[in-house]
PDB file of N, CA and C in Angstrom:
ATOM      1  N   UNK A   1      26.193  -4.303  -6.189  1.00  0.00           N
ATOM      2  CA  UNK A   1      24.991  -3.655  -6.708  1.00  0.00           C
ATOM      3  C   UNK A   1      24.106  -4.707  -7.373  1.00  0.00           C
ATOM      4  N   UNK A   2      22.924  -4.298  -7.633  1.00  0.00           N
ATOM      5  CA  UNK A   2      22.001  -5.035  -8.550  1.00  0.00           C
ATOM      6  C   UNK A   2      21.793  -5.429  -9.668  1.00  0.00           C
ATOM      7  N   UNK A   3      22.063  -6.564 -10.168  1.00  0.00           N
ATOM      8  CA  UNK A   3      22.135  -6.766 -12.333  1.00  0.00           C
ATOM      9  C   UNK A   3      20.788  -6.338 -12.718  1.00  0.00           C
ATOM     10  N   UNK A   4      20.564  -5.613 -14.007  1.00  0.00           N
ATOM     11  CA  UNK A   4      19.289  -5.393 -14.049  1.00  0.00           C
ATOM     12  C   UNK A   4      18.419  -6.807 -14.496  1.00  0.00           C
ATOM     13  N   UNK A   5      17.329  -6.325 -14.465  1.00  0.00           N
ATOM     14  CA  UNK A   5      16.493  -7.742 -14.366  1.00  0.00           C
ATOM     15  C   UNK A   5      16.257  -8.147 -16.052  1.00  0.00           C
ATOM     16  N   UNK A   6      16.300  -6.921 -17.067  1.00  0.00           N
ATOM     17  CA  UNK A   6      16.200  -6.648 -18.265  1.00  0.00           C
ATOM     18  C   UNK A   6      17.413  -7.309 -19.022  1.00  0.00           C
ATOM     19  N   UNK A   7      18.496  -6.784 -19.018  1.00  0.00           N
ATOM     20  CA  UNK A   7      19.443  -7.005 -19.613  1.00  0.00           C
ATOM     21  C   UNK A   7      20.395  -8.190 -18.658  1.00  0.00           C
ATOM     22  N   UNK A   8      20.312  -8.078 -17.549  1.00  0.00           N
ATOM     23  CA  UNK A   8      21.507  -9.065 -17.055  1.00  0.00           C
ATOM     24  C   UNK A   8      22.492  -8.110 -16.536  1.00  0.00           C
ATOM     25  N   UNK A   9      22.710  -6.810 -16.631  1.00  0.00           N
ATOM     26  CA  UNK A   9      24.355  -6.228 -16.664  1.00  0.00           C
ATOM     27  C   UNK A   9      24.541  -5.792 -15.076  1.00  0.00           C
ATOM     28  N   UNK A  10      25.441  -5.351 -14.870  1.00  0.00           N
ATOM     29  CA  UNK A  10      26.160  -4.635 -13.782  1.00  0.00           C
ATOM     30  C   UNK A  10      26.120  -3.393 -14.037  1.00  0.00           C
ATOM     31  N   UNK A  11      26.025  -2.575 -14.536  1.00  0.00           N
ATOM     32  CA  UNK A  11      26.045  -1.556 -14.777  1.00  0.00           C
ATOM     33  C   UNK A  11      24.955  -0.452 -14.125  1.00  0.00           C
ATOM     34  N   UNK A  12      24.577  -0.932 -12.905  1.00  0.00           N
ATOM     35  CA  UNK A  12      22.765  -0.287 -12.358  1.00  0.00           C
ATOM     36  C   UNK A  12      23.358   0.675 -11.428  1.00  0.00           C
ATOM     37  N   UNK A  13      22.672   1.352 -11.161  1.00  0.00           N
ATOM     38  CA  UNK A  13      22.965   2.315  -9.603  1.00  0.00           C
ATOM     39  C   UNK A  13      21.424   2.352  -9.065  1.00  0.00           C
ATOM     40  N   UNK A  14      21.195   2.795  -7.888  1.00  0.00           N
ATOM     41  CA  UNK A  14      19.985   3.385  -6.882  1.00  0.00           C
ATOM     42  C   UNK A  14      19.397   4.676  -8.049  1.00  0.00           C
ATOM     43  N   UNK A  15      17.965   4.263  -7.651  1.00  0.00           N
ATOM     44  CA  UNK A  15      17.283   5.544  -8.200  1.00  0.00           C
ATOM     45  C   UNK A  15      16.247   6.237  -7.963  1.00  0.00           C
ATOM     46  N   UNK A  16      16.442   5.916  -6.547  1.00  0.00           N
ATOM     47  CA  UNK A  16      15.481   6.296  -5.566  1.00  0.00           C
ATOM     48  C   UNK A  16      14.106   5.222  -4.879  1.00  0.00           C
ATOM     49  N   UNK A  17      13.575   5.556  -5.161  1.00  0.00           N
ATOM     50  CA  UNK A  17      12.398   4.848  -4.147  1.00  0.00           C
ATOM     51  C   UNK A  17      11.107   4.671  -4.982  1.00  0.00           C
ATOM     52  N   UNK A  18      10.609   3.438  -5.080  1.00  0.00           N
ATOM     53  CA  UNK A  18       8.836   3.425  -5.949  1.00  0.00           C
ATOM     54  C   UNK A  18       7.728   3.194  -4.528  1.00  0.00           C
ATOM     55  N   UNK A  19       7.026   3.071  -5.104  1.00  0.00           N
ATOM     56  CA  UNK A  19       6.110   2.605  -3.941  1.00  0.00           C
ATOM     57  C   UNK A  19       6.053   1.848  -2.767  1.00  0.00           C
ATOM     58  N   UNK A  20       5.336   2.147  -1.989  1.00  0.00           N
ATOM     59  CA  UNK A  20       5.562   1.135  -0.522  1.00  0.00           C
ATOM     60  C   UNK A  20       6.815   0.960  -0.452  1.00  0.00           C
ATOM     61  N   UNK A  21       7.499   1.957  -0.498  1.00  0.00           N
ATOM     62  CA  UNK A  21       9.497   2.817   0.100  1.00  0.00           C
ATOM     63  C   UNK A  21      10.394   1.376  -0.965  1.00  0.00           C
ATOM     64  N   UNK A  22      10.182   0.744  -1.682  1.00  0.00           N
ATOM     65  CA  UNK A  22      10.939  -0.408  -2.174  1.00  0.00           C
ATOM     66  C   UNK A  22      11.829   0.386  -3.591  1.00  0.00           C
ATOM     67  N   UNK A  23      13.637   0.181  -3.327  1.00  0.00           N
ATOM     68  CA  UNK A  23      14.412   0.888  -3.681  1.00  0.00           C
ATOM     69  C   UNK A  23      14.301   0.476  -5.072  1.00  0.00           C
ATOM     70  N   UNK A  24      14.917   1.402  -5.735  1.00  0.00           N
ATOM     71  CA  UNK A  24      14.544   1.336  -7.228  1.00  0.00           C
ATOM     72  C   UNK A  24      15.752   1.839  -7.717  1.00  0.00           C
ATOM     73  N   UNK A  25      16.145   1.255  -8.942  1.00  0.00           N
ATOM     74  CA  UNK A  25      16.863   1.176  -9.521  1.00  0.00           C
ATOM     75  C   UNK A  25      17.121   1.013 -10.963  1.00  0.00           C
ATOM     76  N   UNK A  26      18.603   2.044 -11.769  1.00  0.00           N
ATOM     77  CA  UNK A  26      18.319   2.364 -13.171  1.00  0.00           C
ATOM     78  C   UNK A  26      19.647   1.608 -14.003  1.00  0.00           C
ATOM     79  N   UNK A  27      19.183   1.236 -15.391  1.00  0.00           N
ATOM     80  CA  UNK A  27      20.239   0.538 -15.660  1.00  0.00           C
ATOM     81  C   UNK A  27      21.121   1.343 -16.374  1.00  0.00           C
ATOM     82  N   UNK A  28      22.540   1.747 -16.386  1.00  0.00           N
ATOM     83  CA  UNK A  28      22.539   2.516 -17.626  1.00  0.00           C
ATOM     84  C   UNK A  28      23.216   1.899 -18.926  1.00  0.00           C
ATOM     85  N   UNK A  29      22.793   0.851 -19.306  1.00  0.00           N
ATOM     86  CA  UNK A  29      22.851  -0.410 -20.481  1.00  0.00           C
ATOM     87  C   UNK A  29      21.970   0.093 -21.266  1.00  0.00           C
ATOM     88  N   UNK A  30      20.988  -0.794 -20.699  1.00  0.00           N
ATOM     89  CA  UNK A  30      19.538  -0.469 -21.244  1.00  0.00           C
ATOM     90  C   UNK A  30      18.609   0.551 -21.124  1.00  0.00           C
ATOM     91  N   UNK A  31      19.180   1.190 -19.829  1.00  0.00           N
ATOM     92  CA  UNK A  31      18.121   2.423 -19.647  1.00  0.00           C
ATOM     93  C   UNK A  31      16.693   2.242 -19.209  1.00  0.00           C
ATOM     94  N   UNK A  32      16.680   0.928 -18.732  1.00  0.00           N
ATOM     95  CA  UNK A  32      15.220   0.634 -17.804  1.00  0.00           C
ATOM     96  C   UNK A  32      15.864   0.961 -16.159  1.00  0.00           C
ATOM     97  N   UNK A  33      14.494   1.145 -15.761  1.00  0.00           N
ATOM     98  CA  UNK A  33      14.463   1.662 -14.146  1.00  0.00           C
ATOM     99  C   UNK A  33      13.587   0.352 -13.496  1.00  0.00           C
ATOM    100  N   UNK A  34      14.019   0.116 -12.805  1.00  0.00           N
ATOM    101  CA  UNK A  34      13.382  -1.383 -12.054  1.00  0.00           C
ATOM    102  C   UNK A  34      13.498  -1.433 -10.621  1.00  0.00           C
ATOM    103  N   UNK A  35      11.959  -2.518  -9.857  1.00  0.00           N
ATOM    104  CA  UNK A  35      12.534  -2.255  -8.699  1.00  0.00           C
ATOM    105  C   UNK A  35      12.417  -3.818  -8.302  1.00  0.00           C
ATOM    106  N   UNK A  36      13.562  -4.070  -7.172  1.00  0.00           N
ATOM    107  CA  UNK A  36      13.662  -5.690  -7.309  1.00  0.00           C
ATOM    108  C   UNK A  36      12.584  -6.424  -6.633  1.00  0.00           C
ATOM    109  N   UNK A  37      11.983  -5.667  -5.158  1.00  0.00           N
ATOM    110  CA  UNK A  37      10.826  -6.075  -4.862  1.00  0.00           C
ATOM    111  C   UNK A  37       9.387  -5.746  -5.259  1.00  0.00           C
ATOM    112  N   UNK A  38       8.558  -6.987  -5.710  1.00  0.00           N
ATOM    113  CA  UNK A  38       7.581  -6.877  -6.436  1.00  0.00           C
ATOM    114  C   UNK A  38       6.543  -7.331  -5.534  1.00  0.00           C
ATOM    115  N   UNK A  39       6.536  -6.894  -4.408  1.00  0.00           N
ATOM    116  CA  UNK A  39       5.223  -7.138  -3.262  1.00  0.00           C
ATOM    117  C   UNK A  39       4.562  -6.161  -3.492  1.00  0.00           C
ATOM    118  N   UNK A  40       3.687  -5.589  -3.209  1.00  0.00           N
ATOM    119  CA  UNK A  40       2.740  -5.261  -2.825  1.00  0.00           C
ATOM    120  C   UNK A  40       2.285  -4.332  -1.773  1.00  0.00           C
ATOM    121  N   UNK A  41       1.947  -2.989  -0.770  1.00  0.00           N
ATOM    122  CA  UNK A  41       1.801  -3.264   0.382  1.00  0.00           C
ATOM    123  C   UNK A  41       0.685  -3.657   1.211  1.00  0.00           C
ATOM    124  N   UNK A  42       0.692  -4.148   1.973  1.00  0.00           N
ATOM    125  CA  UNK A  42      -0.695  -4.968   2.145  1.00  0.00           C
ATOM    126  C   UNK A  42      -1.048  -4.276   3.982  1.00  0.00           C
ATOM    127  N   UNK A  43      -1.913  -4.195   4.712  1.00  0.00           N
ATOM    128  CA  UNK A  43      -2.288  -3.405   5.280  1.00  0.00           C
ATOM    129  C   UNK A  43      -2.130  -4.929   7.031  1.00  0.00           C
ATOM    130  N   UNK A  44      -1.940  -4.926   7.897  1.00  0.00           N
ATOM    131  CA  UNK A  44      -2.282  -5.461   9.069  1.00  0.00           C
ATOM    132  C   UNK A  44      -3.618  -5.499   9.154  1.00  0.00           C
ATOM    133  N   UNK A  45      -4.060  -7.144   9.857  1.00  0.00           N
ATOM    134  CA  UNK A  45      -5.744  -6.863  10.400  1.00  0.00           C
ATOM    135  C   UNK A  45      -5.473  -5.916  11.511  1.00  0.00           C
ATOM    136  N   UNK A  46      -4.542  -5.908  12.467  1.00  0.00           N
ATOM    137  CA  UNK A  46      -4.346  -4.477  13.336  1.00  0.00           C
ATOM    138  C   UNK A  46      -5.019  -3.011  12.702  1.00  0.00           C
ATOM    139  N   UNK A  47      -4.700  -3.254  12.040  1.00  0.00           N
ATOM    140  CA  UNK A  47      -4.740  -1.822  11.280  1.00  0.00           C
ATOM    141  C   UNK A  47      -5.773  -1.537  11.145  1.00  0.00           C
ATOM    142  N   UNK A  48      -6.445  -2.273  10.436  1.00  0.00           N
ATOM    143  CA  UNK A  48      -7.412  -2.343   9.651  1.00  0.00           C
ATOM    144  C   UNK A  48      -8.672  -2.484  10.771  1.00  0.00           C
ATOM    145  N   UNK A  49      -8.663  -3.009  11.841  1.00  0.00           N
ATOM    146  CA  UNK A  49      -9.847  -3.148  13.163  1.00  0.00           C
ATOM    147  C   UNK A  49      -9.078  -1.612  13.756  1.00  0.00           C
ATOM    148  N   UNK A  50      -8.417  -1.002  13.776  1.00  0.00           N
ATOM    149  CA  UNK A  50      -7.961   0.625  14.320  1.00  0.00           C
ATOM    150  C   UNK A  50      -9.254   1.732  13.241  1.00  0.00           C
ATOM    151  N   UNK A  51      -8.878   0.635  12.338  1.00  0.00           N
ATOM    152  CA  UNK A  51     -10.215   1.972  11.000  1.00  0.00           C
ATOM    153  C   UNK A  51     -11.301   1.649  10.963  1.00  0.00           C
ATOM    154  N   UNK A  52     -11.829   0.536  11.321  1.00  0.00           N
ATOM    155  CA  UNK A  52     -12.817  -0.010  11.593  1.00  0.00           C
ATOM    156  C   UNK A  52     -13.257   0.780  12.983  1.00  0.00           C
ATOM    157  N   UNK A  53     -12.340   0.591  13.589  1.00  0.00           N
ATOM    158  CA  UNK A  53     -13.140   1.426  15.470  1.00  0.00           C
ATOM    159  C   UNK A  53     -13.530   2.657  14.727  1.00  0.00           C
ATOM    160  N   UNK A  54     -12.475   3.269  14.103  1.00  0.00           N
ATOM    161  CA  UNK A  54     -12.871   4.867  14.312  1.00  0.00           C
ATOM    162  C   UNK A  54     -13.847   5.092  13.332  1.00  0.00           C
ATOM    163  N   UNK A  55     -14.160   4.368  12.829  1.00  0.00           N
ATOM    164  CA  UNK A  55     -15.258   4.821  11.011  1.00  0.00           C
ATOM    165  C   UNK A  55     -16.748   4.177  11.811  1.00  0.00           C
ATOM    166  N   UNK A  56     -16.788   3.031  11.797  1.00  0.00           N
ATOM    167  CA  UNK A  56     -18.186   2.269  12.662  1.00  0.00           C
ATOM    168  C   UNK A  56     -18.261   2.540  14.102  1.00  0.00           C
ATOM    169  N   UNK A  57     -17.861   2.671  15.432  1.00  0.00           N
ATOM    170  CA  UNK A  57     -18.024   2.831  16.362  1.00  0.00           C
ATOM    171  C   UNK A  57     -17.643   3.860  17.030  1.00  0.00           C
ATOM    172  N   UNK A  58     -16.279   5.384  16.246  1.00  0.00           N
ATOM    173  CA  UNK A  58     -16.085   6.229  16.825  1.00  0.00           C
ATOM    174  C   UNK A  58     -17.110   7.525  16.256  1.00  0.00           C
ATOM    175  N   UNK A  59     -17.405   6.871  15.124  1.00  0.00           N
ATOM    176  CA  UNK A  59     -18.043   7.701  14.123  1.00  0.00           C
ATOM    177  C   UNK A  59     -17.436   8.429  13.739  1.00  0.00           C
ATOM    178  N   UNK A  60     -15.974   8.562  13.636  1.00  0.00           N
ATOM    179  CA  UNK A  60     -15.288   9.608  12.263  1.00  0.00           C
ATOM    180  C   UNK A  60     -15.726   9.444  10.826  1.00  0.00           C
ATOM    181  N   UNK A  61     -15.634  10.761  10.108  1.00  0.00           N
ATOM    182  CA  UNK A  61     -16.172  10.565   8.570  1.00  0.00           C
ATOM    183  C   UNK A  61     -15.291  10.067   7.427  1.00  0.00           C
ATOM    184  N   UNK A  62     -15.499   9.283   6.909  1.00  0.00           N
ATOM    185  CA  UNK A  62     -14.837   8.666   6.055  1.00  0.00           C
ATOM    186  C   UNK A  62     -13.784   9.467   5.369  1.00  0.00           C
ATOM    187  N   UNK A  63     -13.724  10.775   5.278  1.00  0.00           N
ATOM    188  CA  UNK A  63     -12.810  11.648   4.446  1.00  0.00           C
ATOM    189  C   UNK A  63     -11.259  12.218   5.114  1.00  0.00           C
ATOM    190  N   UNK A  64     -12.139  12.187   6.622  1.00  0.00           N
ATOM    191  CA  UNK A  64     -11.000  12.100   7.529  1.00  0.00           C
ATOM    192  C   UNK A  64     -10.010  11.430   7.661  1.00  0.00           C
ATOM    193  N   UNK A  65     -10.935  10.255   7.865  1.00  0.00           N
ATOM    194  CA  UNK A  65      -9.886   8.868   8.244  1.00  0.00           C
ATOM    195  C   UNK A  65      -9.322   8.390   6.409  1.00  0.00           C
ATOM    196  N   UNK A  66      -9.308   8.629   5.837  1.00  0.00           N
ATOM    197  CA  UNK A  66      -8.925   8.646   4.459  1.00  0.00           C
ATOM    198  C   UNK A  66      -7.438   9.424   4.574  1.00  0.00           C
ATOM    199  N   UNK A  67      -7.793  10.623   4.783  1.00  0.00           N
ATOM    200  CA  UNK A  67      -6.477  11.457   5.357  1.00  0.00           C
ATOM    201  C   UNK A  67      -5.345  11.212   6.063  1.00  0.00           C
ATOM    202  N   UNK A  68      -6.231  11.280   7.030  1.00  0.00           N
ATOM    203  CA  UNK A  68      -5.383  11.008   8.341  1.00  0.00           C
ATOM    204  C   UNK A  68      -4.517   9.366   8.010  1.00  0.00           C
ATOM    205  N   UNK A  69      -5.232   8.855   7.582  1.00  0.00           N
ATOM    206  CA  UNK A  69      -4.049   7.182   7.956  1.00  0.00           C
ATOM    207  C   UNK A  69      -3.680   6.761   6.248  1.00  0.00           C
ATOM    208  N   UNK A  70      -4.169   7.944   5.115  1.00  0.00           N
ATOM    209  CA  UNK A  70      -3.500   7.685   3.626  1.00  0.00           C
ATOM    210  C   UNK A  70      -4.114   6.248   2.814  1.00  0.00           C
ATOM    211  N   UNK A  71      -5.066   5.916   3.688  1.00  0.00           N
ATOM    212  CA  UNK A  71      -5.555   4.616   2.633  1.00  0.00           C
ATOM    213  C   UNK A  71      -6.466   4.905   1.608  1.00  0.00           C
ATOM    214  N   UNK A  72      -7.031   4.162   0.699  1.00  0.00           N
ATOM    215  CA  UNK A  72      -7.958   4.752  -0.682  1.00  0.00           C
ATOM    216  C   UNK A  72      -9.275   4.578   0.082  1.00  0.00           C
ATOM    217  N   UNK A  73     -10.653   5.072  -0.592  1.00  0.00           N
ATOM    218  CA  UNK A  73     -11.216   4.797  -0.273  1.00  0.00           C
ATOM    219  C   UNK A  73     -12.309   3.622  -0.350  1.00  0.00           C
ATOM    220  N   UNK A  74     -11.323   2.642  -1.912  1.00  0.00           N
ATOM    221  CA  UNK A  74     -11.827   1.667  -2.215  1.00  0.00           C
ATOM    222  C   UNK A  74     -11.611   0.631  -0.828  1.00  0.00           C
ATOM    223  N   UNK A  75     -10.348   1.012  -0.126  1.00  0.00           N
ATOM    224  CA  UNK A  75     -10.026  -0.064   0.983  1.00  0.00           C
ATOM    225  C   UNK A  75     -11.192   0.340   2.007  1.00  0.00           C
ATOM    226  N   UNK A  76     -11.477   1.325   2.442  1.00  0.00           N
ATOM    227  CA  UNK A  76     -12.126   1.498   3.252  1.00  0.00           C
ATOM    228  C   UNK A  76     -14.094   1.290   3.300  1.00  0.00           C
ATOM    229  N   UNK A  77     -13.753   1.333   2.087  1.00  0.00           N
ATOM    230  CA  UNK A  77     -15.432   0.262   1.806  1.00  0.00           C
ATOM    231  C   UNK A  77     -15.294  -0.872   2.077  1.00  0.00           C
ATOM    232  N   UNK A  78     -14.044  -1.819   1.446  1.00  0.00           N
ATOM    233  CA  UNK A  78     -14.389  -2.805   1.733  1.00  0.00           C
ATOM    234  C   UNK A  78     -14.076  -3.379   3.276  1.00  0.00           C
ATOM    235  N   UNK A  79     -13.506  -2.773   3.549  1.00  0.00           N
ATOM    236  CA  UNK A  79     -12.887  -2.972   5.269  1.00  0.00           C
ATOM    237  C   UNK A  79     -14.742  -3.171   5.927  1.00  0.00           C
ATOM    238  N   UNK A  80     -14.863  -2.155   5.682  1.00  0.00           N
ATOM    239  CA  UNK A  80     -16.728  -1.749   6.466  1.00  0.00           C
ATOM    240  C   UNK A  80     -17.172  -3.031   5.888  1.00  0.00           C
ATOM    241  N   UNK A  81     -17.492  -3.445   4.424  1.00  0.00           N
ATOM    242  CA  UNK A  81     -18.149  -4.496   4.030  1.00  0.00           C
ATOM    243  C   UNK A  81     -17.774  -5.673   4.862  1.00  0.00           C
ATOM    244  N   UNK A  82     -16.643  -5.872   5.029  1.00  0.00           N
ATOM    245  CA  UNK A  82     -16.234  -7.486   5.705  1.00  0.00           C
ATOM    246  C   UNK A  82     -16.561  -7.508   6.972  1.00  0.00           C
ATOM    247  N   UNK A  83     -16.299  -6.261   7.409  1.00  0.00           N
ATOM    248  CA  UNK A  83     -16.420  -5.801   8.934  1.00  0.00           C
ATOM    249  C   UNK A  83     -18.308  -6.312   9.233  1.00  0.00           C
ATOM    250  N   UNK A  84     -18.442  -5.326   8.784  1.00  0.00           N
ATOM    251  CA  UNK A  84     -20.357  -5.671   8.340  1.00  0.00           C
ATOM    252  C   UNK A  84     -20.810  -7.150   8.342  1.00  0.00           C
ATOM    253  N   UNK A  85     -20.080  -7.838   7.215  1.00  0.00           N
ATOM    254  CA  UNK A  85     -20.208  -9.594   7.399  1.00  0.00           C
ATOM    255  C   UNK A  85     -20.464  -9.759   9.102  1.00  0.00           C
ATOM    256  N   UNK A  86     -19.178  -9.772   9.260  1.00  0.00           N
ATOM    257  CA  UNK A  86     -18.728 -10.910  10.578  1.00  0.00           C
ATOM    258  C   UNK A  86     -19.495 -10.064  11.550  1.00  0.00           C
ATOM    259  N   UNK A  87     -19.813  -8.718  12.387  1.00  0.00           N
ATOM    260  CA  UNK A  87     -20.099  -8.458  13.499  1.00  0.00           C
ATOM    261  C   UNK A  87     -21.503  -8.329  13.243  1.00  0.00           C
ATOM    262  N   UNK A  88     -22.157  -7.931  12.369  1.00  0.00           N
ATOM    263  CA  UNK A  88     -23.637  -7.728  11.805  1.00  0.00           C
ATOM    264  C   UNK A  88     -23.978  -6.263  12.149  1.00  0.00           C
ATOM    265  N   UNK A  89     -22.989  -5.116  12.767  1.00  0.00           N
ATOM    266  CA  UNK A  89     -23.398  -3.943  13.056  1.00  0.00           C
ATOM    267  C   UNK A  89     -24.385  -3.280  11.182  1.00  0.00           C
ATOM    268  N   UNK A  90     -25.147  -2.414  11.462  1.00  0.00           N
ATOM    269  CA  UNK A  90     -25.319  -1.665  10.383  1.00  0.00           C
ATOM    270  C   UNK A  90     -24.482   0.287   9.981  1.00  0.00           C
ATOM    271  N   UNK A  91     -23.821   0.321  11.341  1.00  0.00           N
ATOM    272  CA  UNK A  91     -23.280   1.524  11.023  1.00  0.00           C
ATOM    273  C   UNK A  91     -22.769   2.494   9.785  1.00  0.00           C
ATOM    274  N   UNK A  92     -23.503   3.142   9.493  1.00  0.00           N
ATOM    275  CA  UNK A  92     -23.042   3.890   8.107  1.00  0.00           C
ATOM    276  C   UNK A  92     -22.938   2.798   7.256  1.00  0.00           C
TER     277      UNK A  92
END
């Protein structure tokens, strides 16, 4: 099992899942809950030119595609903004 990162001990078990599915875990020493990976999740340019087609060139509405694929909509401004840079479209 995992030492906690707090105390040092053995004493941890599973405690389910935090964000972006990374397992989490509780101490029962100290009684902190910790999770060992501290990434981030970060999105594919794949991905990200898939939301780009459908928002600028398929013309889906932003609330949709918000939905449908779970990203914020701070990402999806800026996706359009960079997108906007490099191809020079003005779409929405």
């Amino acid at each position: 099992m995992q030492n906690c990162i707090n105390c040092k001990s053995e004493n941890t078990k599973k405690n389910g899942h935090g964000r972006y599915d990374s397992q989490r875990f509780f101490c029962g020493d100290c009684n902190s809950s910790f999770t060992i990976e501290g990434k981030r999740g970060t999105y594919s340019p794949e991905f990200k030119q898939q939301i780009i087609e459908e928002y600028c060139h398929q013309g889906h509405k932003a609330k949709e595609i918000i939905k449908k694929h779970k990203i914020s909509s701070r990402s999806l401004i800026k996706w359009k903004k960079e997108h906007q840079t490099h191809c020079g479209c003005k779409n929405k």
